[in-house]
PDB file of N, CA and C in Angstrom:
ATOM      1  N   UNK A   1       0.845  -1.169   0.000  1.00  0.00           N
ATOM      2  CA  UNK A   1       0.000   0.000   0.000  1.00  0.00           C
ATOM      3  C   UNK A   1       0.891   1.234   0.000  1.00  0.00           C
ATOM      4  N   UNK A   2       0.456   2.290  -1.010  1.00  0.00           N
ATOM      5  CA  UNK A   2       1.332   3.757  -0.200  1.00  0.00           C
ATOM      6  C   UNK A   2       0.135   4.444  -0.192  1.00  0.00           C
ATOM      7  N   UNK A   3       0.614   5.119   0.854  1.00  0.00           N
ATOM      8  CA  UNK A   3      -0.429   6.122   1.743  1.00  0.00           C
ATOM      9  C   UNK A   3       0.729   7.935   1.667  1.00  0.00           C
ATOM     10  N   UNK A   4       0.225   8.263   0.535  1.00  0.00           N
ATOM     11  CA  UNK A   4       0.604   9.568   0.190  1.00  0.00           C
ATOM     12  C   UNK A   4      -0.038  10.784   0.934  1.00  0.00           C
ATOM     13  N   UNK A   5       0.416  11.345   1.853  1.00  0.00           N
ATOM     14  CA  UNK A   5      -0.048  12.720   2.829  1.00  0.00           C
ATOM     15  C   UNK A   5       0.764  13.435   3.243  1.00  0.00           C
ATOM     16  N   UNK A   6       0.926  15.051   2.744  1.00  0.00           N
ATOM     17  CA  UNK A   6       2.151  15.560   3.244  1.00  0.00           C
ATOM     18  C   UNK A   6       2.383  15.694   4.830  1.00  0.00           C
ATOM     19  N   UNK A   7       1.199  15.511   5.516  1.00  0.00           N
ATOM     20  CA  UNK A   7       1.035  15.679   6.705  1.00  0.00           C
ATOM     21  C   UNK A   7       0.723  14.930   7.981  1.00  0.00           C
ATOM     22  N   UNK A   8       0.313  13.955   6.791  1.00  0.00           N
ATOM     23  CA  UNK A   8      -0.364  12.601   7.327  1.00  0.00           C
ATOM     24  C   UNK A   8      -1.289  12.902   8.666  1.00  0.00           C
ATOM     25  N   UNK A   9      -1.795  13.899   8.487  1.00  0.00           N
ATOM     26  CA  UNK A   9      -2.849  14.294   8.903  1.00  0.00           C
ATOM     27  C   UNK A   9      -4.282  14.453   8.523  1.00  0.00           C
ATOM     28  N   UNK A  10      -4.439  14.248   7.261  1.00  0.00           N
ATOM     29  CA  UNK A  10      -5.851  14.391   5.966  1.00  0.00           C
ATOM     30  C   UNK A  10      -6.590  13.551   6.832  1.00  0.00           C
ATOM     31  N   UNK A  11      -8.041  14.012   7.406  1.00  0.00           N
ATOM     32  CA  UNK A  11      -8.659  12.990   7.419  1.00  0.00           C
ATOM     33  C   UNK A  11      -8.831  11.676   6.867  1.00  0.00           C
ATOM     34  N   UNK A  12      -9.574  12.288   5.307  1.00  0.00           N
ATOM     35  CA  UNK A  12     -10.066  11.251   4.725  1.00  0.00           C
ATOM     36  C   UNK A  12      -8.717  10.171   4.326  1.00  0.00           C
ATOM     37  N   UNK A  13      -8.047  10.515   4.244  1.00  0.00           N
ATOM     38  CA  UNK A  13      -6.329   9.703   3.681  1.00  0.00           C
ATOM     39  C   UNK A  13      -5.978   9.009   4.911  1.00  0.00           C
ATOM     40  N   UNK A  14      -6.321   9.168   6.338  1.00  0.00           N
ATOM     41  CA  UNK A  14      -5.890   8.101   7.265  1.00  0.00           C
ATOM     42  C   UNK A  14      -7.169   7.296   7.834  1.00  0.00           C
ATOM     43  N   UNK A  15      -8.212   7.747   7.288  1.00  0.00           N
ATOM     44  CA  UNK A  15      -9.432   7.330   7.055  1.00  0.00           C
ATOM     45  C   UNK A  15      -9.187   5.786   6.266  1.00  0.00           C
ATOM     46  N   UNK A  16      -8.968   6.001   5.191  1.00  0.00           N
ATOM     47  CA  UNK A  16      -8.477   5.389   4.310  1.00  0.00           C
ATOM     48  C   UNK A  16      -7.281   4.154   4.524  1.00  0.00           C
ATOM     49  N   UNK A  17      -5.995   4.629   4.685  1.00  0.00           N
ATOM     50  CA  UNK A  17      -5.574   4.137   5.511  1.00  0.00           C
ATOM     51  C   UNK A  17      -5.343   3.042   6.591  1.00  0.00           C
ATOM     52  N   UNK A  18      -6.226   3.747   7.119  1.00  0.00           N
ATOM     53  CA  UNK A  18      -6.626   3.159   8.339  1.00  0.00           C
ATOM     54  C   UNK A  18      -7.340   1.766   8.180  1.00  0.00           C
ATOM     55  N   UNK A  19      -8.659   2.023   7.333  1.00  0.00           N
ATOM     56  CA  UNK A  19      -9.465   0.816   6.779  1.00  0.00           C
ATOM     57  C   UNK A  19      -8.516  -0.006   6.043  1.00  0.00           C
ATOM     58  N   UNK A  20      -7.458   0.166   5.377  1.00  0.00           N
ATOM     59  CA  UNK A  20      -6.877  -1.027   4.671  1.00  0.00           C
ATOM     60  C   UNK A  20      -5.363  -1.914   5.496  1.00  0.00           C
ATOM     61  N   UNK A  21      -4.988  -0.550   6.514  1.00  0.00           N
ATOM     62  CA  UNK A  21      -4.109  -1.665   7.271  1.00  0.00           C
ATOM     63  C   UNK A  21      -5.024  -2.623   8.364  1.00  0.00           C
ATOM     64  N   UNK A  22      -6.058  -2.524   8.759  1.00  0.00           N
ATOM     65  CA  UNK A  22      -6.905  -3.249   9.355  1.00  0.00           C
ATOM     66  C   UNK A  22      -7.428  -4.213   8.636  1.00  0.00           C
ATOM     67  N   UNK A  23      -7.724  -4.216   6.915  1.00  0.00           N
ATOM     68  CA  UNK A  23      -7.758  -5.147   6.163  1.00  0.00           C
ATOM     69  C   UNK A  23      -6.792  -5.981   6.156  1.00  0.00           C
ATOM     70  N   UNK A  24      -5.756  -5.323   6.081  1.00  0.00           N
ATOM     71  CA  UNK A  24      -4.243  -6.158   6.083  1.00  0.00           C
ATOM     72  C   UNK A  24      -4.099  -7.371   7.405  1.00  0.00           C
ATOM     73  N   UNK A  25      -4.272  -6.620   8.530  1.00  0.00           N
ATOM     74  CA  UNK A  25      -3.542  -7.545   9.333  1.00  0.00           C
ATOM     75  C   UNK A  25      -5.178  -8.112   9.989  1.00  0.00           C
ATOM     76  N   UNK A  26      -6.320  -7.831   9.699  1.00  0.00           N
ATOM     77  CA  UNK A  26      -7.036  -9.506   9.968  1.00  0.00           C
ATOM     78  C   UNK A  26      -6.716 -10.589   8.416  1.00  0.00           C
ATOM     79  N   UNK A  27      -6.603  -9.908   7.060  1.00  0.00           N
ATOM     80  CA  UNK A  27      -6.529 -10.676   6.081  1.00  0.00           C
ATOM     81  C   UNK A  27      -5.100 -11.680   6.470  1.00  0.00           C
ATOM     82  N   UNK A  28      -3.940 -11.273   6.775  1.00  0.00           N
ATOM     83  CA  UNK A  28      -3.302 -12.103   6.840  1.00  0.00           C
ATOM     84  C   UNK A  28      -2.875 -12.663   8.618  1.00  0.00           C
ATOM     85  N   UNK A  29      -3.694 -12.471   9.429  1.00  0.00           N
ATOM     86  CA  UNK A  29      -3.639 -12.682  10.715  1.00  0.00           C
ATOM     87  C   UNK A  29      -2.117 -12.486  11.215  1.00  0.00           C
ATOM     88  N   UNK A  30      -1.589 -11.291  10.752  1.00  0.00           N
ATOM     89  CA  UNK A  30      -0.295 -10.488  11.355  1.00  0.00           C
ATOM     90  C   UNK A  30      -0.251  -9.952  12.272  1.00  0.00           C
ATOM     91  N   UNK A  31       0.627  -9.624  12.682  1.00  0.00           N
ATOM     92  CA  UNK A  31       0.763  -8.366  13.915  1.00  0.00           C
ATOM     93  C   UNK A  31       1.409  -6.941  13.365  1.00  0.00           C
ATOM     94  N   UNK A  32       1.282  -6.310  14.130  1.00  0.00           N
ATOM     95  CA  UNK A  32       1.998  -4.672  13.632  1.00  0.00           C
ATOM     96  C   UNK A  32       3.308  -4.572  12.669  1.00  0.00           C
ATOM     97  N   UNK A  33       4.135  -5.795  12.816  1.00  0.00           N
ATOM     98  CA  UNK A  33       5.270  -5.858  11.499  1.00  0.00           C
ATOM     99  C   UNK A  33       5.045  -6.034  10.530  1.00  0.00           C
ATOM    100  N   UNK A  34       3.139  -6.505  10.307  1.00  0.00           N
ATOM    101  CA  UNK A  34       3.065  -6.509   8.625  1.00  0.00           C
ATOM    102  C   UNK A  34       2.703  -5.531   7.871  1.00  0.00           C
ATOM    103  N   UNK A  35       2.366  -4.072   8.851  1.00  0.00           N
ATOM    104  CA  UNK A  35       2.346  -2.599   8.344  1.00  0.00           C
ATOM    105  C   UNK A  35       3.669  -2.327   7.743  1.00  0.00           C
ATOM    106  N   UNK A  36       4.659  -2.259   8.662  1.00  0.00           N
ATOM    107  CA  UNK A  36       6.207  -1.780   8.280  1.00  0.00           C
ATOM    108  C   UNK A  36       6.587  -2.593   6.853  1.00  0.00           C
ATOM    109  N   UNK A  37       5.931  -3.717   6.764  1.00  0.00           N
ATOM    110  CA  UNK A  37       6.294  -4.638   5.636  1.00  0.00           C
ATOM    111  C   UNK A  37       5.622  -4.641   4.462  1.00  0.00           C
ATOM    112  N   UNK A  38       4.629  -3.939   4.194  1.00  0.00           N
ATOM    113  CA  UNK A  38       3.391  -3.996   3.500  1.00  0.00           C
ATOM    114  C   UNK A  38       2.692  -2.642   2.556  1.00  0.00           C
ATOM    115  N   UNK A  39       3.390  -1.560   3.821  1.00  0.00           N
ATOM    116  CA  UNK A  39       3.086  -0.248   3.245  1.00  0.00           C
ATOM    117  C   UNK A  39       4.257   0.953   3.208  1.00  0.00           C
ATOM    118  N   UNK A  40       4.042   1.784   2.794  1.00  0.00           N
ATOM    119  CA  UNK A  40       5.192   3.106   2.318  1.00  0.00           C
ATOM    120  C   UNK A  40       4.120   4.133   2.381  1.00  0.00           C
ATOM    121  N   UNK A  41       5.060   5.199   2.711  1.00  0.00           N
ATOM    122  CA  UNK A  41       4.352   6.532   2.634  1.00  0.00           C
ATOM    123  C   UNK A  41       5.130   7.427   1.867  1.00  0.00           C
ATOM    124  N   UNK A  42       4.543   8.400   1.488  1.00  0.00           N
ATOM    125  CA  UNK A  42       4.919   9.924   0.766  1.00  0.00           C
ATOM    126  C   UNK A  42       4.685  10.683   1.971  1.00  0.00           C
ATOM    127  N   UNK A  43       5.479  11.621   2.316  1.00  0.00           N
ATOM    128  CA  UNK A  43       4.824  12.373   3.454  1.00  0.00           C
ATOM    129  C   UNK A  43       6.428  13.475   4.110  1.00  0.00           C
ATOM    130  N   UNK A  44       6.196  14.376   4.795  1.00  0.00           N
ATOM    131  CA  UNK A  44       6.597  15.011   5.651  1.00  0.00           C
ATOM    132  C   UNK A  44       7.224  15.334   6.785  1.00  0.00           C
ATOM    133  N   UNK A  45       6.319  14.164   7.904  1.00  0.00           N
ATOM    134  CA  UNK A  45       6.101  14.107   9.162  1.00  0.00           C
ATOM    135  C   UNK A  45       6.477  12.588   9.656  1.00  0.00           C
ATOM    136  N   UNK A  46       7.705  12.222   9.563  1.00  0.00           N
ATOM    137  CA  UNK A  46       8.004  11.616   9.915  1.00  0.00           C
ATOM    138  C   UNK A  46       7.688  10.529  11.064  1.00  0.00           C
ATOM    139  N   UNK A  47       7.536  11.301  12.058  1.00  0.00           N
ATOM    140  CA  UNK A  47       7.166  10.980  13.255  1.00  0.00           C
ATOM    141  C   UNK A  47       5.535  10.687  13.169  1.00  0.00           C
ATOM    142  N   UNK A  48       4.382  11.324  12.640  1.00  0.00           N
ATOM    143  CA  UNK A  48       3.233  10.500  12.374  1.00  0.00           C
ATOM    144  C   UNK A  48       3.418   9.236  11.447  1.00  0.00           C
ATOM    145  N   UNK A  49       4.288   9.252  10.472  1.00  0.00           N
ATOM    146  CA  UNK A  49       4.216   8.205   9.552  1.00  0.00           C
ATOM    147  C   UNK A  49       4.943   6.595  10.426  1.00  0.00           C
ATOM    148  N   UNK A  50       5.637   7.198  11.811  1.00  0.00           N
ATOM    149  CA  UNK A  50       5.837   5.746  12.441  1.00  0.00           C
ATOM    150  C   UNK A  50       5.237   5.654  13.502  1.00  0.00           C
ATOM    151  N   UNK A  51       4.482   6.693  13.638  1.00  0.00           N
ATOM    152  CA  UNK A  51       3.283   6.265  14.734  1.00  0.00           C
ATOM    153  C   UNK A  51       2.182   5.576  14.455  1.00  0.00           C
ATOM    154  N   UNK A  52       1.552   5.607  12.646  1.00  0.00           N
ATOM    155  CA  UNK A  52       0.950   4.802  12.082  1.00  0.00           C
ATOM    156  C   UNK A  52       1.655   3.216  11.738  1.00  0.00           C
ATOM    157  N   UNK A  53       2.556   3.260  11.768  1.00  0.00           N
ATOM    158  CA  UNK A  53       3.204   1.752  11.990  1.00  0.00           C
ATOM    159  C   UNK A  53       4.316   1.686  10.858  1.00  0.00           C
ATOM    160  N   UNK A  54       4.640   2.214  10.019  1.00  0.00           N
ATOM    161  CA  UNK A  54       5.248   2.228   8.656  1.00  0.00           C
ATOM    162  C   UNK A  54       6.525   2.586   9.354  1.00  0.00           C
ATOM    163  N   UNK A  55       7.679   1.652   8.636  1.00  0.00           N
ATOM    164  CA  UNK A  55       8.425   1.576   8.663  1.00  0.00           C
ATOM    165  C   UNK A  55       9.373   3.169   8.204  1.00  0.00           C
ATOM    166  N   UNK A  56      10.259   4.342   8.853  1.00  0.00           N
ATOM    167  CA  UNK A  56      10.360   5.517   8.339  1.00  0.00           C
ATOM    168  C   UNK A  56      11.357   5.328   6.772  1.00  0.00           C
ATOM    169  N   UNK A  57      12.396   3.692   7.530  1.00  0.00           N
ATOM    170  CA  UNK A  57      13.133   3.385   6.097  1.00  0.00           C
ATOM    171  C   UNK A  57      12.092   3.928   4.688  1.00  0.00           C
ATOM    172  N   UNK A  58      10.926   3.218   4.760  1.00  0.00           N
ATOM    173  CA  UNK A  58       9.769   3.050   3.530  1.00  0.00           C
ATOM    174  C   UNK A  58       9.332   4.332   3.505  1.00  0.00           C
ATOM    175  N   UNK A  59       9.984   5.805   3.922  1.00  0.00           N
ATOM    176  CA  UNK A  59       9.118   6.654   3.706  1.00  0.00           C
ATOM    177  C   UNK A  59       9.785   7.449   2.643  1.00  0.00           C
ATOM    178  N   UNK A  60       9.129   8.154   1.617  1.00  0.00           N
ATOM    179  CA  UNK A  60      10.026   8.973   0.600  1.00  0.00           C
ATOM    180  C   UNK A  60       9.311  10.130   0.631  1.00  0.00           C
ATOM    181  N   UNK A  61      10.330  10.769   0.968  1.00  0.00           N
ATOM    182  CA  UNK A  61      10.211  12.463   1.676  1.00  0.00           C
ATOM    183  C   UNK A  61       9.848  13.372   0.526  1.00  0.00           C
ATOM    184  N   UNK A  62       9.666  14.737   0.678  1.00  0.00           N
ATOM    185  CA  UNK A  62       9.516  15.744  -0.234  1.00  0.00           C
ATOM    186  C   UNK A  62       9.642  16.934   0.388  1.00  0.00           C
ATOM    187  N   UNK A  63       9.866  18.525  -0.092  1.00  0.00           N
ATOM    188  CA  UNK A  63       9.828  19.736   0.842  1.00  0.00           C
ATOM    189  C   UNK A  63       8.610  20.179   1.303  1.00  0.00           C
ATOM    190  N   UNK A  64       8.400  20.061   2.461  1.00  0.00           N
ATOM    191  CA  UNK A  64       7.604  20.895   2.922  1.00  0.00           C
ATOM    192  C   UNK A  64       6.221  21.516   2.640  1.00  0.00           C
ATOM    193  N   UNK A  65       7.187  22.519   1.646  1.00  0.00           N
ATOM    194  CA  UNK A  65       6.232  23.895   1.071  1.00  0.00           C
ATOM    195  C   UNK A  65       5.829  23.028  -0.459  1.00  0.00           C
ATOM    196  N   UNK A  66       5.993  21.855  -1.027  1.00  0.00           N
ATOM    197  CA  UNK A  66       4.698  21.005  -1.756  1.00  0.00           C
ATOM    198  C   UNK A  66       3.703  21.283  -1.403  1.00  0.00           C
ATOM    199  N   UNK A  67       2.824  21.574  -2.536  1.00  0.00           N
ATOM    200  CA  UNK A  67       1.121  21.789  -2.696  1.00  0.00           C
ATOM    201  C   UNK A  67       0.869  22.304  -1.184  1.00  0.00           C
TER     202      UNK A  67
END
């Protein structure tokens, strides 16, 4: 999955999100390492993007002042 948010704050985008890493780990009866393994982000905010579980290795950054 990538979960693209400069802020990773968008509602609807961790909305989103949200519903498919929960798809993820009852579909494959994982635990929290199959987020870090499974998904990538676009994003900013580092620190939300590994509080959602994603690995920060998997994150590919951009400046800031984007859109």
């Amino acid at each position: 999955f990538i979960i693209a948010s400069k802020t990773f704050t968008t509602i609807e985008t961790i909305t989103n999100a949200t519903s498919a890493r929960s798809w993820l780990l009852d579909a494959l009866g994982a635990g929290q390492e199959a987020v870090a393994k499974h998904f990538v982000a676009l994003s900013t905010n580092g620190e939300k993007v590994s509080d959602f579980g994603i690995d920060t290795a998997n994150m590919f950054e951009f400046w800031d002042w984007v859109g």
